[in-house]
C-alpha atoms as a PDB file:
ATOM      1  CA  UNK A   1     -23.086  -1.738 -50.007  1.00  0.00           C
ATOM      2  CA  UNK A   2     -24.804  -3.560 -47.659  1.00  0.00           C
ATOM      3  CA  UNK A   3     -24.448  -7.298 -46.367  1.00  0.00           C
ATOM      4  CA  UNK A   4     -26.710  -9.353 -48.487  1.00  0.00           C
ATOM      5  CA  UNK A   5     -27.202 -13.324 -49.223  1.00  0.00           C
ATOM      6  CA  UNK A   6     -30.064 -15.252 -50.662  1.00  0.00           C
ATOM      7  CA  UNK A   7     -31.260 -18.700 -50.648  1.00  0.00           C
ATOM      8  CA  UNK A   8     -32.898 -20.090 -53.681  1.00  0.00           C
ATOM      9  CA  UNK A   9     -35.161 -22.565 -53.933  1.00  0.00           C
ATOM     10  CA  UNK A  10     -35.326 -24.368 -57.886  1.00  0.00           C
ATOM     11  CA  UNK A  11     -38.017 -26.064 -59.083  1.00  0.00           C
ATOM     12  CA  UNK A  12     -37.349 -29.652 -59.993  1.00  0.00           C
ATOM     13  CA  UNK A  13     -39.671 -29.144 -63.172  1.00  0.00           C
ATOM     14  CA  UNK A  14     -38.202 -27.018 -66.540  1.00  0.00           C
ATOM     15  CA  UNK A  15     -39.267 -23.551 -66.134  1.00  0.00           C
ATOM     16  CA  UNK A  16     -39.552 -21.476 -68.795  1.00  0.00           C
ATOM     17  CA  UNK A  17     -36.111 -19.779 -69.727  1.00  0.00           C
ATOM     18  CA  UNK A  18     -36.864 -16.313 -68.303  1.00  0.00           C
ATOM     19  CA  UNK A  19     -38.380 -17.551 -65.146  1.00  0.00           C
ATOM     20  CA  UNK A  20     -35.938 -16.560 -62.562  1.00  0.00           C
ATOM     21  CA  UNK A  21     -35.619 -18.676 -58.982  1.00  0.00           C
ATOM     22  CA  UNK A  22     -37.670 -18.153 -56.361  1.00  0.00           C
ATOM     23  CA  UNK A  23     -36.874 -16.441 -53.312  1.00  0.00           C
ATOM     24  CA  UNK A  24     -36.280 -18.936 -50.665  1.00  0.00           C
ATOM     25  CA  UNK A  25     -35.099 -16.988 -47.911  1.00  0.00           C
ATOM     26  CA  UNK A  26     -33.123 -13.338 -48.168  1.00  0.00           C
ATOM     27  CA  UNK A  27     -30.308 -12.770 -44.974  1.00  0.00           C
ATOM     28  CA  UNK A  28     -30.217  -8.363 -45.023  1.00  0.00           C
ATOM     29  CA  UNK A  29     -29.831  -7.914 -41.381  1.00  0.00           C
ATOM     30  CA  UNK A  30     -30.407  -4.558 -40.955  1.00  0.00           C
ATOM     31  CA  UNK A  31     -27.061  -2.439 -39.778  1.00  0.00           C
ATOM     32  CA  UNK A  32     -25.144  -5.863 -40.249  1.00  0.00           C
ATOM     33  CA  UNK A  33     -21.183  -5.012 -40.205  1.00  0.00           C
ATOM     34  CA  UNK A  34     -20.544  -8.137 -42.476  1.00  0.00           C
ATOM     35  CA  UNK A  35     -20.624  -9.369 -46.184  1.00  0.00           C
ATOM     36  CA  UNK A  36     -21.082 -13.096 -46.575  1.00  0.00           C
ATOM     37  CA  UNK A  37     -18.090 -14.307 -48.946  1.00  0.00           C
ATOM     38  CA  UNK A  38     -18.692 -18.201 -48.606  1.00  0.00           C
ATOM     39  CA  UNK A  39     -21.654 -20.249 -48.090  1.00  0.00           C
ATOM     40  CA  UNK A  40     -21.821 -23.767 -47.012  1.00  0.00           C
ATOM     41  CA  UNK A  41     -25.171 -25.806 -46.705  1.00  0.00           C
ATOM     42  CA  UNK A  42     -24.834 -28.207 -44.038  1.00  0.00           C
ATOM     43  CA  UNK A  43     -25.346 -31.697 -45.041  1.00  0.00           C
ATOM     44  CA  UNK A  44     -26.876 -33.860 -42.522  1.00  0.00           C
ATOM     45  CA  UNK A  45     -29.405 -30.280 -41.346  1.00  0.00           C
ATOM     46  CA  UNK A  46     -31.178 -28.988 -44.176  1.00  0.00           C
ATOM     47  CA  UNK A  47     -32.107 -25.748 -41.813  1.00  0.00           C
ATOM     48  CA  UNK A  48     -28.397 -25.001 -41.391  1.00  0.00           C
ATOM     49  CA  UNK A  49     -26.372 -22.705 -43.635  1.00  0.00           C
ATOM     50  CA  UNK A  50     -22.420 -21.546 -42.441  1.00  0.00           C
ATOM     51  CA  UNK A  51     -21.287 -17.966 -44.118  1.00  0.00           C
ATOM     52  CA  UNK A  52     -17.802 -16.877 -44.059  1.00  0.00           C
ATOM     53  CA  UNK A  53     -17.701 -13.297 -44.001  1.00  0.00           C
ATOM     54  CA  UNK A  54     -15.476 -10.522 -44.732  1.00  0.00           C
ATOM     55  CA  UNK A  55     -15.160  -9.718 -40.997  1.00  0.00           C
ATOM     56  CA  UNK A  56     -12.979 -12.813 -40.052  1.00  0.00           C
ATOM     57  CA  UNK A  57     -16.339 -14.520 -38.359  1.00  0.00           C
ATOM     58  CA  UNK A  58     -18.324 -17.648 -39.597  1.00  0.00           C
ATOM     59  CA  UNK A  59     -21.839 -16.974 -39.026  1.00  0.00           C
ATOM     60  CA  UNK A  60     -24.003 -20.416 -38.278  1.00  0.00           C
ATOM     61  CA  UNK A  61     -28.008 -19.638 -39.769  1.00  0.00           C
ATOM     62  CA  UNK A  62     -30.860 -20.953 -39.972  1.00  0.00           C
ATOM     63  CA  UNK A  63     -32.222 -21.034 -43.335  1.00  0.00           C
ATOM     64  CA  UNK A  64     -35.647 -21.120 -42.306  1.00  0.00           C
ATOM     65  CA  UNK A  65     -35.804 -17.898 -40.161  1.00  0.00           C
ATOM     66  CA  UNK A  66     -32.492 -16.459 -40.939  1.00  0.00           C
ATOM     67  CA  UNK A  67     -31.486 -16.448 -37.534  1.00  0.00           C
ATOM     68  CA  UNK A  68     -28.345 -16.358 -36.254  1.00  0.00           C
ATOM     69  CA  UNK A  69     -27.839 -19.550 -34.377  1.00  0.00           C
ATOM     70  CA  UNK A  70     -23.679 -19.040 -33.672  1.00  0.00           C
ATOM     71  CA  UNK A  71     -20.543 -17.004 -34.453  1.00  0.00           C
ATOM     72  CA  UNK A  72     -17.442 -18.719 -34.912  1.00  0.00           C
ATOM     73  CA  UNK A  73     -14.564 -16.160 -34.328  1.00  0.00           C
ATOM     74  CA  UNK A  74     -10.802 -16.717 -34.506  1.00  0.00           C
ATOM     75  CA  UNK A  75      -9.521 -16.042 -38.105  1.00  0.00           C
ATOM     76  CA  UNK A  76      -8.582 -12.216 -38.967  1.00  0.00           C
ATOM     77  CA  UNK A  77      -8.686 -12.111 -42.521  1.00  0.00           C
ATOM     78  CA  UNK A  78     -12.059 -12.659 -44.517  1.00  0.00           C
ATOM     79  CA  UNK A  79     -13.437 -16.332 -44.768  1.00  0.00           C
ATOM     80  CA  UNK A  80     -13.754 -17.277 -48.827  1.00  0.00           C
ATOM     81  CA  UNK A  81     -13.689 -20.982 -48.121  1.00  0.00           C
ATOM     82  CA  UNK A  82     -16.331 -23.424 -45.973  1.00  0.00           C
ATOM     83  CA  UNK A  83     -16.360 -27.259 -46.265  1.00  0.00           C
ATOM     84  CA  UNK A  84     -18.472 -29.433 -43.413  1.00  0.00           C
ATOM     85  CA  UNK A  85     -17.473 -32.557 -42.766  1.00  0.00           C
ATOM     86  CA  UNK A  86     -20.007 -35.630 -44.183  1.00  0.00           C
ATOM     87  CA  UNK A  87     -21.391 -35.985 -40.817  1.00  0.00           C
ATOM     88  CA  UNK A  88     -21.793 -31.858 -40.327  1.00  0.00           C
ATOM     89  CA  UNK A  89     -19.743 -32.728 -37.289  1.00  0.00           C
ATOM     90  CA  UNK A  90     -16.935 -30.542 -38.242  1.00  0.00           C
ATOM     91  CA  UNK A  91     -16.447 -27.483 -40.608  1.00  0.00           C
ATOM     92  CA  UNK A  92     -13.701 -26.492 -41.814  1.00  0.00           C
ATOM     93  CA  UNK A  93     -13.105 -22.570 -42.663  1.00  0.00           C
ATOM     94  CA  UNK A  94      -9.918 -21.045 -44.949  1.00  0.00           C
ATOM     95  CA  UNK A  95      -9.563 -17.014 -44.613  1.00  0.00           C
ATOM     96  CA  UNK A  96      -7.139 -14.796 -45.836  1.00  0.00           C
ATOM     97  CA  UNK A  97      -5.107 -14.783 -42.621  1.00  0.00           C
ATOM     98  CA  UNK A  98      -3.235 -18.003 -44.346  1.00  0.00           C
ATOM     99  CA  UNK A  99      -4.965 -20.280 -41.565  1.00  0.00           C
ATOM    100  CA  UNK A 100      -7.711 -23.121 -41.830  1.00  0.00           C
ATOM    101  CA  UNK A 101      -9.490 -23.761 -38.535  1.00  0.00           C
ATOM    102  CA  UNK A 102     -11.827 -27.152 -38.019  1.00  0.00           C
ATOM    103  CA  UNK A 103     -14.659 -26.514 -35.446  1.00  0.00           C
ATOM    104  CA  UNK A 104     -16.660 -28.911 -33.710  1.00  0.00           C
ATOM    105  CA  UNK A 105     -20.135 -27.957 -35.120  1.00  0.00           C
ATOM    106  CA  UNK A 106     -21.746 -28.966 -31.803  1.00  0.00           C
ATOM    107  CA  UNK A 107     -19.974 -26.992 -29.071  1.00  0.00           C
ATOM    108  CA  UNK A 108     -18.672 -24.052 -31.550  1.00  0.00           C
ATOM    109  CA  UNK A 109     -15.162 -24.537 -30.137  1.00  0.00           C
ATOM    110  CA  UNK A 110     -11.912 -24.524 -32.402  1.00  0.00           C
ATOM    111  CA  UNK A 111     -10.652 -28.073 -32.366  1.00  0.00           C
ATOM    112  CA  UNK A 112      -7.987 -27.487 -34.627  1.00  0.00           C
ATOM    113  CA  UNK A 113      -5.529 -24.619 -36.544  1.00  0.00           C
ATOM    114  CA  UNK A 114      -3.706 -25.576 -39.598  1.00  0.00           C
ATOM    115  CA  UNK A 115      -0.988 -22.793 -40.945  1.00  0.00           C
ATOM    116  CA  UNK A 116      -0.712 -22.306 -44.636  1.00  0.00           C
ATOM    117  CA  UNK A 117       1.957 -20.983 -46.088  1.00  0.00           C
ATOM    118  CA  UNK A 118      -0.047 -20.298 -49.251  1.00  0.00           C
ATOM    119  CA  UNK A 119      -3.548 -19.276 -50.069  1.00  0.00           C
ATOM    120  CA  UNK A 120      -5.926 -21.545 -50.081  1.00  0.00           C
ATOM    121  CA  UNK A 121      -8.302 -22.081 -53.208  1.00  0.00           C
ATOM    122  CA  UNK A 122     -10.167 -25.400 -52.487  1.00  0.00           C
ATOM    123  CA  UNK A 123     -11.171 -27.746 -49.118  1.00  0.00           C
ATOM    124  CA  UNK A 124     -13.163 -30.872 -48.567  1.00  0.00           C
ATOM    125  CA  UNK A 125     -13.173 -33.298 -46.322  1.00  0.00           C
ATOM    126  CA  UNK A 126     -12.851 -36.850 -47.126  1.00  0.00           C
ATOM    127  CA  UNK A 127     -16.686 -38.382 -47.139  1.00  0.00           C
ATOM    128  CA  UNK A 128     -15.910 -41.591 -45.348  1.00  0.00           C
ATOM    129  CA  UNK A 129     -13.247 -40.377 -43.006  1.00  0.00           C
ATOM    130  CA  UNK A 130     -14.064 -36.871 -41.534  1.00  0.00           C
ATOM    131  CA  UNK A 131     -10.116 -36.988 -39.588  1.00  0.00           C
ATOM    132  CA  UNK A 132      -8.961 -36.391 -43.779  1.00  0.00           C
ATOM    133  CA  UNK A 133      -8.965 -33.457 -44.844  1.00  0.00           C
ATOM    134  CA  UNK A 134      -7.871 -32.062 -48.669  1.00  0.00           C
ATOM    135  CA  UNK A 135      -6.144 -28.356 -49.535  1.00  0.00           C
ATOM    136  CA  UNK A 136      -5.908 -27.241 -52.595  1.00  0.00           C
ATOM    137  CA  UNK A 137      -3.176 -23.861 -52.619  1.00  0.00           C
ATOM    138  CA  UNK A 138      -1.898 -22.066 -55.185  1.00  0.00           C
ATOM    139  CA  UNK A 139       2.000 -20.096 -54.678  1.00  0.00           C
ATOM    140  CA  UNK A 140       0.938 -16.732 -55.769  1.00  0.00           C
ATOM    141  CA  UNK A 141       4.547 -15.639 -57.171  1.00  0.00           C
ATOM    142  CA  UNK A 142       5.409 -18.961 -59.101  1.00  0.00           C
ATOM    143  CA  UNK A 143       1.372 -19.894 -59.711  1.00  0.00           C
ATOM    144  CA  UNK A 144       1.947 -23.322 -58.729  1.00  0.00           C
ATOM    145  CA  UNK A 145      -1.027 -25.599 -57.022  1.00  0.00           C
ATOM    146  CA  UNK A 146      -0.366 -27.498 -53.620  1.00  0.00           C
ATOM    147  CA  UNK A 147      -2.012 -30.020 -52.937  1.00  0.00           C
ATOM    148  CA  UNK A 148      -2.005 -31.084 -49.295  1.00  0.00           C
ATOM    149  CA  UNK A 149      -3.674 -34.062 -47.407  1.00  0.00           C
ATOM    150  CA  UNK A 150      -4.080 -33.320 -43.910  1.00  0.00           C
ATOM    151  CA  UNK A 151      -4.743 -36.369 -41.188  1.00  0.00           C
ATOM    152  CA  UNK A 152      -6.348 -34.460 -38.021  1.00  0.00           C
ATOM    153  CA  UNK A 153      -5.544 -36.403 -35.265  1.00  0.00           C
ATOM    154  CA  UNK A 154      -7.642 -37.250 -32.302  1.00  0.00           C
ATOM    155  CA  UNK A 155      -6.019 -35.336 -29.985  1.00  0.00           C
ATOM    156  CA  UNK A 156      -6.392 -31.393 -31.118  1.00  0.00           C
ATOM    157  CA  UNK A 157      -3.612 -29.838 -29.408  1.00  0.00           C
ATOM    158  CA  UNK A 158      -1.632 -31.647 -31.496  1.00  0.00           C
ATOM    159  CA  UNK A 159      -0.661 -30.790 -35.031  1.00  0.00           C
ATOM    160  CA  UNK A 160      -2.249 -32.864 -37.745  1.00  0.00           C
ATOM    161  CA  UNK A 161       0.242 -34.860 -39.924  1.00  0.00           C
ATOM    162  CA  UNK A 162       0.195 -33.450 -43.822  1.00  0.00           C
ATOM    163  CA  UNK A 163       1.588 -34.734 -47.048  1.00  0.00           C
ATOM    164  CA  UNK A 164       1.270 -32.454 -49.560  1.00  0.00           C
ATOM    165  CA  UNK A 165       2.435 -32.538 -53.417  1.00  0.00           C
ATOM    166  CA  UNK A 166       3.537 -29.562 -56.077  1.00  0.00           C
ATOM    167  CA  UNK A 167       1.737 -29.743 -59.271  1.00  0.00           C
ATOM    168  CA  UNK A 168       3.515 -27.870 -62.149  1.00  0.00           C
END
Protein backbone atom coordinates (compact mmCIF):
# COMPACT_ATOMS: atom_id res chain seq x y z
CA UNK A 1 0.00 0.00 0.00
CA UNK A 2 1.25 3.18 -0.36
CA UNK A 3 1.93 6.11 2.23
CA UNK A 4 -1.17 8.17 2.30
CA UNK A 5 -2.69 11.05 4.74
CA UNK A 6 -5.35 13.62 4.19
CA UNK A 7 -6.34 16.81 5.66
CA UNK A 8 -9.94 17.70 5.87
CA UNK A 9 -11.39 20.73 5.95
CA UNK A 10 -15.39 20.70 7.64
CA UNK A 11 -17.73 23.10 7.02
CA UNK A 12 -18.94 24.94 10.07
CA UNK A 13 -22.60 24.82 8.53
CA UNK A 14 -24.82 21.21 8.66
CA UNK A 15 -24.23 19.50 5.49
CA UNK A 16 -26.43 17.23 4.28
CA UNK A 17 -25.79 13.62 5.76
CA UNK A 18 -24.16 12.10 2.66
CA UNK A 19 -21.99 15.02 1.92
CA UNK A 20 -18.59 13.79 2.63
CA UNK A 21 -15.54 16.40 3.75
CA UNK A 22 -13.76 18.19 1.52
CA UNK A 23 -10.38 17.59 0.48
CA UNK A 24 -8.16 19.97 2.20
CA UNK A 25 -4.88 18.86 1.32
CA UNK A 26 -3.80 14.97 0.32
CA UNK A 27 0.23 14.03 1.49
CA UNK A 28 0.96 10.80 -1.42
CA UNK A 29 4.53 11.56 -1.99
CA UNK A 30 5.29 9.65 -4.74
CA UNK A 31 7.91 6.55 -3.93
CA UNK A 32 7.56 7.70 -0.17
CA UNK A 33 9.14 4.74 2.11
CA UNK A 34 6.74 5.78 5.03
CA UNK A 35 3.09 5.38 6.36
CA UNK A 36 1.94 8.19 8.60
CA UNK A 37 0.60 6.42 11.94
CA UNK A 38 0.04 9.69 14.08
CA UNK A 39 -0.88 13.11 13.25
CA UNK A 40 -0.54 16.12 15.35
CA UNK A 41 -1.78 19.70 14.26
CA UNK A 42 0.39 22.18 15.72
CA UNK A 43 -1.31 24.63 17.86
CA UNK A 44 0.11 28.00 17.84
CA UNK A 45 0.91 27.36 13.42
CA UNK A 46 -2.10 26.47 11.69
CA UNK A 47 0.30 25.55 8.48
CA UNK A 48 2.12 22.96 10.59
CA UNK A 49 1.15 19.29 10.84
CA UNK A 50 3.84 16.53 12.73
CA UNK A 51 3.30 12.69 11.38
CA UNK A 52 4.76 9.85 13.15
CA UNK A 53 5.46 7.24 10.79
CA UNK A 54 6.04 3.66 10.63
CA UNK A 55 9.72 4.24 9.76
CA UNK A 56 10.83 5.50 13.28
CA UNK A 57 10.92 9.33 11.75
CA UNK A 58 8.56 12.32 12.62
CA UNK A 59 7.96 14.14 9.54
CA UNK A 60 7.31 18.16 10.19
CA UNK A 61 4.66 19.46 7.00
CA UNK A 62 3.25 22.03 5.86
CA UNK A 63 -0.34 21.69 5.44
CA UNK A 64 -0.61 24.17 2.87
CA UNK A 65 1.86 22.72 0.26
CA UNK A 66 2.55 19.43 1.79
CA UNK A 67 6.04 20.05 2.00
CA UNK A 68 8.34 18.57 4.01
CA UNK A 69 9.70 21.24 6.25
CA UNK A 70 11.90 18.64 8.81
CA UNK A 71 12.62 15.03 9.81
CA UNK A 72 13.00 14.24 13.28
CA UNK A 73 14.98 10.90 13.54
CA UNK A 74 16.04 8.99 16.65
CA UNK A 75 13.29 6.45 17.66
CA UNK A 76 13.48 2.83 15.89
CA UNK A 77 10.19 1.54 16.28
CA UNK A 78 7.07 3.23 14.51
CA UNK A 79 5.73 6.60 16.04
CA UNK A 80 1.72 6.00 17.06
CA UNK A 81 1.77 8.88 19.50
CA UNK A 82 2.40 12.98 18.92
CA UNK A 83 1.47 15.64 21.54
CA UNK A 84 2.99 19.49 21.05
CA UNK A 85 3.40 21.36 23.79
CA UNK A 86 0.69 24.57 24.25
CA UNK A 87 3.24 26.86 22.98
CA UNK A 88 4.25 24.32 19.83
CA UNK A 89 7.62 24.81 21.44
CA UNK A 90 8.10 21.22 22.13
CA UNK A 91 6.61 17.89 20.77
CA UNK A 92 6.63 15.11 22.27
CA UNK A 93 6.73 11.63 20.17
CA UNK A 94 6.00 7.81 21.79
CA UNK A 95 7.12 4.83 19.27
CA UNK A 96 7.22 1.35 19.70
CA UNK A 97 10.90 1.29 20.68
CA UNK A 98 9.42 1.86 24.47
CA UNK A 99 10.98 5.53 24.34
CA UNK A 100 9.29 9.11 24.31
CA UNK A 101 11.59 11.81 22.97
CA UNK A 102 10.67 15.82 23.49
CA UNK A 103 12.16 17.98 20.63
CA UNK A 104 12.65 21.52 20.55
CA UNK A 105 10.29 22.40 17.61
CA UNK A 106 12.61 25.28 16.63
CA UNK A 107 16.08 23.79 16.16
CA UNK A 108 14.76 20.01 15.49
CA UNK A 109 17.21 18.77 18.13
CA UNK A 110 16.26 16.01 20.81
CA UNK A 111 16.14 17.82 24.11
CA UNK A 112 15.09 14.99 25.98
CA UNK A 113 14.67 10.78 26.11
CA UNK A 114 12.34 9.28 28.53
CA UNK A 115 12.52 5.18 28.81
CA UNK A 116 9.30 3.34 29.24
CA UNK A 117 9.13 0.27 30.49
CA UNK A 118 5.63 -0.16 29.05
CA UNK A 119 3.82 0.90 25.96
CA UNK A 120 2.59 3.94 25.78
CA UNK A 121 -1.21 4.62 24.90
CA UNK A 122 -1.77 8.37 25.68
CA UNK A 123 0.58 11.87 26.04
CA UNK A 124 -0.14 15.50 26.63
CA UNK A 125 1.51 18.05 27.92
CA UNK A 126 0.28 20.12 30.68
CA UNK A 127 -1.34 23.50 28.95
CA UNK A 128 0.04 25.98 31.41
CA UNK A 129 3.34 24.37 32.16
CA UNK A 130 5.00 22.87 28.98
CA UNK A 131 8.16 21.30 31.61
CA UNK A 132 4.81 18.67 32.67
CA UNK A 133 4.32 16.19 30.85
CA UNK A 134 1.42 13.16 31.27
CA UNK A 135 1.86 9.16 30.14
CA UNK A 136 -0.69 7.12 30.02
CA UNK A 137 0.82 3.05 29.71
CA UNK A 138 -0.79 0.08 29.81
CA UNK A 139 1.38 -3.48 31.21
CA UNK A 140 0.58 -5.65 28.34
CA UNK A 141 0.74 -9.09 30.41
CA UNK A 142 -1.30 -7.92 33.57
CA UNK A 143 -3.44 -5.06 31.38
CA UNK A 144 -2.91 -2.59 33.96
CA UNK A 145 -2.77 1.43 33.10
CA UNK A 146 0.27 3.62 34.35
CA UNK A 147 -0.11 6.66 34.76
CA UNK A 148 3.07 8.73 34.94
CA UNK A 149 3.72 12.54 35.46
CA UNK A 150 6.92 13.51 34.14
CA UNK A 151 8.68 17.07 35.31
CA UNK A 152 11.35 17.80 32.39
CA UNK A 153 13.84 19.70 33.86
CA UNK A 154 15.69 22.63 32.48
CA UNK A 155 18.72 21.12 32.01
CA UNK A 156 18.22 18.11 29.24
CA UNK A 157 21.03 15.95 29.94
CA UNK A 158 19.49 15.31 32.91
CA UNK A 159 16.73 12.85 33.56
CA UNK A 160 13.32 14.31 34.22
CA UNK A 161 11.85 13.47 37.70
CA UNK A 162 8.48 11.08 37.30
CA UNK A 163 5.78 10.01 39.66
CA UNK A 164 3.74 7.66 38.26
CA UNK A 165 0.58 5.64 39.74
CA UNK A 166 -0.97 1.89 38.93
CA UNK A 167 -4.58 1.95 38.23
CA UNK A 168 -6.29 -1.49 38.68
Amino acid sequence: ASPFALVWSLPLEPQAEDAPPRDLLSFNPEGADFVPQSLAWHPADEHVIAMGCTTGEVRIVSSVTGDLVRTLEGHTGLVDMLAWSSDGALLASASYDRTIRIWNYSTGQERWLLPMPRHVKDLAFEPSDSRKLVVVSVDAETQTLCVSYWQLNEVPSSMPSVREVTLP
